[in-house]
Protein backbone atom coordinates (compact mmCIF):
# COMPACT_ATOMS: atom_id res chain seq x y z
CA UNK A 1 52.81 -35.03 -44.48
CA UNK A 2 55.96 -34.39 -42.00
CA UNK A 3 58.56 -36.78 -41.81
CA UNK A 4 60.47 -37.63 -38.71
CA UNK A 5 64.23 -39.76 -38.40
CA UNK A 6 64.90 -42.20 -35.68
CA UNK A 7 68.14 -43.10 -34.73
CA UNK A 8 69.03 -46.42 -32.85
CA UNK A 9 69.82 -45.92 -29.48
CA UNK A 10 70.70 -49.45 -28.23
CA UNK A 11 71.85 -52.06 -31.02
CA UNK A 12 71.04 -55.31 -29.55
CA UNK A 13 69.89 -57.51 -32.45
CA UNK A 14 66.85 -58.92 -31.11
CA UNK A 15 65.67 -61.63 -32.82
CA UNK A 16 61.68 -60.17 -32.61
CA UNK A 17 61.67 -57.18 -30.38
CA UNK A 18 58.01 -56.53 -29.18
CA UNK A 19 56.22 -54.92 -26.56
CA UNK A 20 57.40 -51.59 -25.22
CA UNK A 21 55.98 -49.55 -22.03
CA UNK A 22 57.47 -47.05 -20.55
CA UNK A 23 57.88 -47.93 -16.38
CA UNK A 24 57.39 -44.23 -14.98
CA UNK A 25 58.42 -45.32 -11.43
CA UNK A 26 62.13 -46.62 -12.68
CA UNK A 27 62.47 -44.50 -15.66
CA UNK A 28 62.79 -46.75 -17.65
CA UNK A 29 62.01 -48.76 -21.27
CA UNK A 30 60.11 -52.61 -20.44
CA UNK A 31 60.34 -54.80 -23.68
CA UNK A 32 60.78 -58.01 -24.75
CA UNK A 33 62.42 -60.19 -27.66
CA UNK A 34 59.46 -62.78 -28.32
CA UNK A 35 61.49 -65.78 -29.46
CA UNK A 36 64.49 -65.66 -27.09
CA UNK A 37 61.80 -65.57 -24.26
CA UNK A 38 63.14 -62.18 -22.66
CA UNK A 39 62.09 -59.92 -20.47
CA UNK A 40 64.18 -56.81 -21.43
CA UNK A 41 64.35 -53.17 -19.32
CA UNK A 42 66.38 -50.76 -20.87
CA UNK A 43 67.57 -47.52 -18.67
CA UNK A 44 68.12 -44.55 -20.98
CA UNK A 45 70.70 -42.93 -18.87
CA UNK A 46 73.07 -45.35 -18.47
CA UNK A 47 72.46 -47.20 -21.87
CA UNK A 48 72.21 -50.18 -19.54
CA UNK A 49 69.67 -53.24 -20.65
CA UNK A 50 68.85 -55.55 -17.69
CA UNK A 51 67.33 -59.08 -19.52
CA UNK A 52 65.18 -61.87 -17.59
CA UNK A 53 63.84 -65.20 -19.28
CA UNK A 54 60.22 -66.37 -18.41
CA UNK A 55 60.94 -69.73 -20.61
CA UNK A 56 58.73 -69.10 -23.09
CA UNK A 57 57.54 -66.80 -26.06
CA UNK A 58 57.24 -63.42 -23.98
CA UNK A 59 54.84 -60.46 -26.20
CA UNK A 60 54.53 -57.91 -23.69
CA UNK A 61 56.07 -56.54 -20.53
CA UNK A 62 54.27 -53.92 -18.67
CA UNK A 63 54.73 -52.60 -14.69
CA UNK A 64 52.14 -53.23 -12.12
CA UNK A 65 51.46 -50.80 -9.12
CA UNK A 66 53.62 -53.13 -7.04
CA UNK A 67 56.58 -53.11 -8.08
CA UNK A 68 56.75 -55.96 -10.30
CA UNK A 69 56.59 -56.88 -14.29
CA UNK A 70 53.22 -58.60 -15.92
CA UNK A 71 54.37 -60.43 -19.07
CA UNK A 72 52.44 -62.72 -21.25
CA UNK A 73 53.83 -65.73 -22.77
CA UNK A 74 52.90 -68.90 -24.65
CA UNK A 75 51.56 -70.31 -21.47
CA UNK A 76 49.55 -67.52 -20.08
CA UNK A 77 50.03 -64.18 -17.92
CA UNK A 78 52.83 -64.29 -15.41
CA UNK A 79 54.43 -62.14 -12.85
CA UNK A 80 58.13 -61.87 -13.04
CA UNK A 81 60.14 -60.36 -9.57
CA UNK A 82 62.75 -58.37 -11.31
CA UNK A 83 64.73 -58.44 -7.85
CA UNK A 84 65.00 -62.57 -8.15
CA UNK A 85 63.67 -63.22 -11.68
CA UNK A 86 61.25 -65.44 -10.19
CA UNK A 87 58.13 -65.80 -12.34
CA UNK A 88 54.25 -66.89 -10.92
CA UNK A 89 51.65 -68.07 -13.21
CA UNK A 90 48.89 -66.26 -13.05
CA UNK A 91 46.18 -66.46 -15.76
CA UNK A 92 45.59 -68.36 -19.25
CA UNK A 93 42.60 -68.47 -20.74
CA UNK A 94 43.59 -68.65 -24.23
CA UNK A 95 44.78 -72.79 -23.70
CA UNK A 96 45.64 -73.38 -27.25
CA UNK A 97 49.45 -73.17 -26.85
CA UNK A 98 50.17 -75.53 -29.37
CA UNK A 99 49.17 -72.92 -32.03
CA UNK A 100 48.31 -69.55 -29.65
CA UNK A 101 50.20 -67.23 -27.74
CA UNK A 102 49.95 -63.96 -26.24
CA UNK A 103 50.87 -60.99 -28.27
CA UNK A 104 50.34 -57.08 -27.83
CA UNK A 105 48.58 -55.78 -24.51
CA UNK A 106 48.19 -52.11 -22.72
CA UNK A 107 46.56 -51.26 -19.64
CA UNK A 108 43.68 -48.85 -19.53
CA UNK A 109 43.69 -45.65 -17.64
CA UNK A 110 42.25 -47.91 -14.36
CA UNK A 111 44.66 -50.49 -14.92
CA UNK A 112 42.86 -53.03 -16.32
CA UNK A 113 44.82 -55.43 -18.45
CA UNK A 114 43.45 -55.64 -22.14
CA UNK A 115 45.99 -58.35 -23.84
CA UNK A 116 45.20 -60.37 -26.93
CA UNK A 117 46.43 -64.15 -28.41
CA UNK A 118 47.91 -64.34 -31.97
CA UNK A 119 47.45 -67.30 -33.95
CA UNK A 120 50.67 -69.29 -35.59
CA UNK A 121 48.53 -70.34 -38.42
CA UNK A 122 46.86 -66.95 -38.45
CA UNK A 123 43.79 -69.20 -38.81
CA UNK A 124 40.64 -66.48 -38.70
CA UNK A 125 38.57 -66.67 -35.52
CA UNK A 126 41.33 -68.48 -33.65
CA UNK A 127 42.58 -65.72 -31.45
CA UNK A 128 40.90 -63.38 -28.90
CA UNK A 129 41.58 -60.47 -27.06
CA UNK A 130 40.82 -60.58 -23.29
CA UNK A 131 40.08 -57.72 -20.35
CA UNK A 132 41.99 -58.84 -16.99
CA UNK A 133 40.60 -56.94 -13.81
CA UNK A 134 43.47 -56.73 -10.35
CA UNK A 135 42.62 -60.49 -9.34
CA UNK A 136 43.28 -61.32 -13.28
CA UNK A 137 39.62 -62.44 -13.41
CA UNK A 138 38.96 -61.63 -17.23
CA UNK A 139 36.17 -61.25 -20.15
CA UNK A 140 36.86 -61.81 -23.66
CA UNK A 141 36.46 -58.28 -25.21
CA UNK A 142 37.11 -59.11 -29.05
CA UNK A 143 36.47 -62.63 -29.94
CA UNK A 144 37.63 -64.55 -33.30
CA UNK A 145 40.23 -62.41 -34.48
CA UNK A 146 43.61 -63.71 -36.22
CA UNK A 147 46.54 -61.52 -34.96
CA UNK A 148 45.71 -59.31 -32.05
CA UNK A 149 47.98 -56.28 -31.86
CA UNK A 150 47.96 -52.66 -31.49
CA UNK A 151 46.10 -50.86 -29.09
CA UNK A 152 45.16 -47.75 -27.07
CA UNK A 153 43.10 -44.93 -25.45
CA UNK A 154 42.04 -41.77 -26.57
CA UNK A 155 43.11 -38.79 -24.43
CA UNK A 156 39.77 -38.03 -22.99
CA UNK A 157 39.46 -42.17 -22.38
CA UNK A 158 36.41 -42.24 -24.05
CA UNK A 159 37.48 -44.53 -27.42
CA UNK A 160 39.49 -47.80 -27.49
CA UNK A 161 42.03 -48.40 -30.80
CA UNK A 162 42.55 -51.70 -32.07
CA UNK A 163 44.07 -53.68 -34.42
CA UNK A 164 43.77 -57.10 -35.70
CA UNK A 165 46.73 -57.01 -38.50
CA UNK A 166 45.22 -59.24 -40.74
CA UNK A 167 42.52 -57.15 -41.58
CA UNK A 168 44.97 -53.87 -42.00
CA UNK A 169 42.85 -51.93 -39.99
CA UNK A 170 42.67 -50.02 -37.06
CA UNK A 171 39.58 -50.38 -35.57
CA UNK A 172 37.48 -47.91 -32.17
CA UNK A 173 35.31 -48.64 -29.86
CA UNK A 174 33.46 -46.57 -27.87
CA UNK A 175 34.60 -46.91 -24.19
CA UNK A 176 33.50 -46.70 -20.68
CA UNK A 177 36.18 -46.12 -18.85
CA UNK A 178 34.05 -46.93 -15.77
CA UNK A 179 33.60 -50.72 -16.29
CA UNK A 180 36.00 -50.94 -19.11
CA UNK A 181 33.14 -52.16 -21.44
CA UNK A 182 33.52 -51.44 -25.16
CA UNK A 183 30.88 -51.11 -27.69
CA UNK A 184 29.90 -50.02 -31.55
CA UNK A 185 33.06 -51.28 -33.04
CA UNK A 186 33.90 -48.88 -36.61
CA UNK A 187 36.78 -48.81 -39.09
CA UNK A 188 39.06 -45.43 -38.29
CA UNK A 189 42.01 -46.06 -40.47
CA UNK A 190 41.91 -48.50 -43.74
CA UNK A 191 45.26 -49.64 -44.92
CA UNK A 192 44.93 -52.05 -47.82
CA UNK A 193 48.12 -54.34 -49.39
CA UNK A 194 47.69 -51.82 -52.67
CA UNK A 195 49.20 -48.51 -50.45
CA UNK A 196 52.29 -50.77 -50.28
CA UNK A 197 53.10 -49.58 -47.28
CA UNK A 198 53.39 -52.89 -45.05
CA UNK A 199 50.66 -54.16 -41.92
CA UNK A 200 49.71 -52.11 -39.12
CA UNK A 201 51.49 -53.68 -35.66
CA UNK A 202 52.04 -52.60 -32.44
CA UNK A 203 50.06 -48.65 -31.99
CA UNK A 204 50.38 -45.66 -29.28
CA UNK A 205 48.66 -42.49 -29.34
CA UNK A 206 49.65 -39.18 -28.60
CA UNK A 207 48.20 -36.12 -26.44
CA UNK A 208 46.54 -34.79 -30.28
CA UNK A 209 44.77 -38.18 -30.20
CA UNK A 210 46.61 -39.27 -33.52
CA UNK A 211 48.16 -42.48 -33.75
CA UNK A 212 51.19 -44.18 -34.32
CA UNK A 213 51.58 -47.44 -35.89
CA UNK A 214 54.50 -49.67 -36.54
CA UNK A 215 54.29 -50.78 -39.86
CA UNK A 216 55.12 -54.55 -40.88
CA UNK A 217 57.15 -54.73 -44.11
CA UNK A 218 57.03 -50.85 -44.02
CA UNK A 219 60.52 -49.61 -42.68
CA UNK A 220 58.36 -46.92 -40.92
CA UNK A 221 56.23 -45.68 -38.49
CA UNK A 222 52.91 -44.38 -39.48
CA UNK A 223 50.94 -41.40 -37.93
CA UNK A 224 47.10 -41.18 -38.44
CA UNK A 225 44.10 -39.29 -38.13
CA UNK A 226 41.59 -41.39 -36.81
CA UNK A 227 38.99 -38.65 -37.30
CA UNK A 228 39.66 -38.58 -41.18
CA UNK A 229 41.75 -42.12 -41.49
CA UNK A 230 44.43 -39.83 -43.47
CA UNK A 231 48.47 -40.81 -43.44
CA UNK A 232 49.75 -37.56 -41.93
CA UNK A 233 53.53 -38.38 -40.67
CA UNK A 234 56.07 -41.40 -41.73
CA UNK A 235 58.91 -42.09 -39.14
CA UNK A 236 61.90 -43.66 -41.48
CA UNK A 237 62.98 -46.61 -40.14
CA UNK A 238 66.79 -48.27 -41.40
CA UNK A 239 64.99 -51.80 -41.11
CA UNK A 240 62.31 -53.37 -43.03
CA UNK A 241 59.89 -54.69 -39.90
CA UNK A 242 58.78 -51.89 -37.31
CA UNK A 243 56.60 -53.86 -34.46
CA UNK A 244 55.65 -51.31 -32.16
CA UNK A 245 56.49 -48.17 -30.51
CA UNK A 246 55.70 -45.68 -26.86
CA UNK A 247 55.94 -42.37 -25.61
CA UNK A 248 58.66 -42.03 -22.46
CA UNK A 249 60.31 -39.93 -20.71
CA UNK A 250 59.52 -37.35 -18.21
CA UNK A 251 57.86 -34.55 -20.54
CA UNK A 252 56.12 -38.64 -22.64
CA UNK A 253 57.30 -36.42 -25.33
CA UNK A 254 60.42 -39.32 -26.39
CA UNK A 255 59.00 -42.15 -29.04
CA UNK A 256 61.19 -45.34 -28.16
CA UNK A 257 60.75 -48.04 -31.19
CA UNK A 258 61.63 -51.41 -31.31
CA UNK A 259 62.58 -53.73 -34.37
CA UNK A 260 63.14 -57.43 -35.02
CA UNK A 261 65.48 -59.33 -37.05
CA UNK A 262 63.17 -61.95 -37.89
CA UNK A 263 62.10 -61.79 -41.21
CA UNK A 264 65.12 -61.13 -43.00
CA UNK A 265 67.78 -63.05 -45.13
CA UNK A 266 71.27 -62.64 -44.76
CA UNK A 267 71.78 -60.31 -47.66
CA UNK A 268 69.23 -57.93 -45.82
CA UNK A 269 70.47 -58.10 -42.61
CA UNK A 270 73.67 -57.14 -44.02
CA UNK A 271 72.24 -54.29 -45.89
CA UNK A 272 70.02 -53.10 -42.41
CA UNK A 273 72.69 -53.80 -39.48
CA UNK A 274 71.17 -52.16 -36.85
CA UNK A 275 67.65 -53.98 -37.68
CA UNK A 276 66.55 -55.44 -33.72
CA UNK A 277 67.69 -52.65 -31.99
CA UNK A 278 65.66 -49.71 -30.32
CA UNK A 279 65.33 -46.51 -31.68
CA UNK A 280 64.11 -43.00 -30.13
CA UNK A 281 62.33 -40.72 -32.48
CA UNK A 282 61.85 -37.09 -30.82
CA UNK A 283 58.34 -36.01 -32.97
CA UNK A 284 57.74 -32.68 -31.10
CA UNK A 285 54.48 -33.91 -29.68
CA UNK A 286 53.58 -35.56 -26.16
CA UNK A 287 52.22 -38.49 -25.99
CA UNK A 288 50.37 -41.12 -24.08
CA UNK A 289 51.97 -42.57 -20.53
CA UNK A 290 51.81 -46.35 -20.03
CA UNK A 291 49.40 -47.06 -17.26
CA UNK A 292 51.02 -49.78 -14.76
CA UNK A 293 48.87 -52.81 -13.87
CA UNK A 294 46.11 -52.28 -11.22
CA UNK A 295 46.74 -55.42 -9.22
């Protein structure tokens, strides 16, 4: 199993950093800190981080073809003008905010938006995750699920990842990449409390078609083989709680990662300092691009 290091790259204690995509047309790193409601872009050149609020919870950030950001929040889907910061309500069909919000979301290779609800009470069958077409007309595509998070496309487009992280899996689908249907839903990767190595969160994939998951209560990220569900590389992480992670840069061949705070006592966070910042891992493998939003 190879082992890669990360080193932190912009140390801005976020209080639950979430969400990365990489926005090809600025160059630069979307993300967002969930419970301080932020919008975050992060330029790797000038080590600059621009920061918008959208008022509440915000899970995911993620460019659309015009120019704008699509985030989801507490209340639903909205489009935030980075030029003003104005935000637009677009879409909510998961209305349960008093105990739901929006969590981890990708676009597929057409730019559909597939973006799934999370559960405070992680009550099973509360949460769902929805497909949003260019008008943000949407389908629910996996239904009673308790935390929905990690997700992705196989290179050739023709199988969809998924994770719901209370069931420590990471589940495919077969895809059509054509209507964006998905079908015959299978276990890939089983990671059960006894390996000890934390809950699968946030997930990318790169051009081998292995996978990369943040690991909960880990202090890594985990690479996979989703054709043999084997553990074949461990990113060490200086912080407890890895949520997610994507591929950027030019060559896709830089692994940005971002961390929360949350979760940890003040004896820890003295112990892990740099524990809500992002951190770029350099694997020697390219990976998947982040597909802007279609509408």
């Amino acid at each position: 199993m190879q082992t890669y290091q990360a080193q932190c790259v912009l140390d801005i204690q976020a209080t639950l950093g979430e969400g990365p995509s990489w926005d090809v047309a600025t160059k630069k790193l979307l993300w967002v800190d969930i419970e301080n409601s932020l919008v975050n872009r992060f330029d790797p050149e000038t080590g600059k981080n621009e920061s918008w609020t959208v008022e509440k919870e915000c899970s995911f950030a993620i460019a659309s073809v015009k120019g704008d950001i699509i985030a989801g929040t507490r209340d639903g889907i909205v489009r935030l003008d980075p030029a003003t910061g104005d935000i637009t309500k677009v879409a909510n069909p998961d209305t349960n905010s008093d105990t739901n919000r929006f969590n981890d979301a990708k676009c597929d290779p057409r730019g559909r938006l597939f973006a799934g609800t999370i559960s405070d009470t992680r009550t099973p069958g509360d949460a769902n995750c929805y497909r949003f077409d260019s008008q943000f007309n949407y389908e629910t595509v996996v239904p009673g699920v308790v935390n929905s998070n990690g997700l992705c496309w196989s290179p050739d487009q023709t199988i969809f990842y998924y994770i719901d992280t209370a069931t420590r899996k990471v589940d495919a689908f077969d895809y059509d990449v054509e209507t964006g249907n998905i079908t015959n839903r299978r276990t890939v990767v089983d990671i059960p409390e006894s390996m000890g190595i934390g809950k699968p969160d946030g997930m990318t994939i790169d051009a081998e078609g292995m996978l990369w998951t943040g690991m909960w209560g880990g202090a890594a990220v985990r690479r996979w083989n989703p054709s043999t569900g084997e553990m074949i590389g461990t990113i060490e992480m200086p912080c407890p709680n890895v949520t997610s992670c994507c591929f950027a840069g030019e060559k896709l061949d830089q692994l940005y990662i971002v961390t929360p705070r949350k979760g940890l006592n003040d004896e820890q966070l003295k112990q892990f300092p740099n524990a809500g910042g992002i951190f770029l891992c350099e694997p020697g493998v390219k990976g998947s691009e982040t597909f802007p939003f279609a509408g």
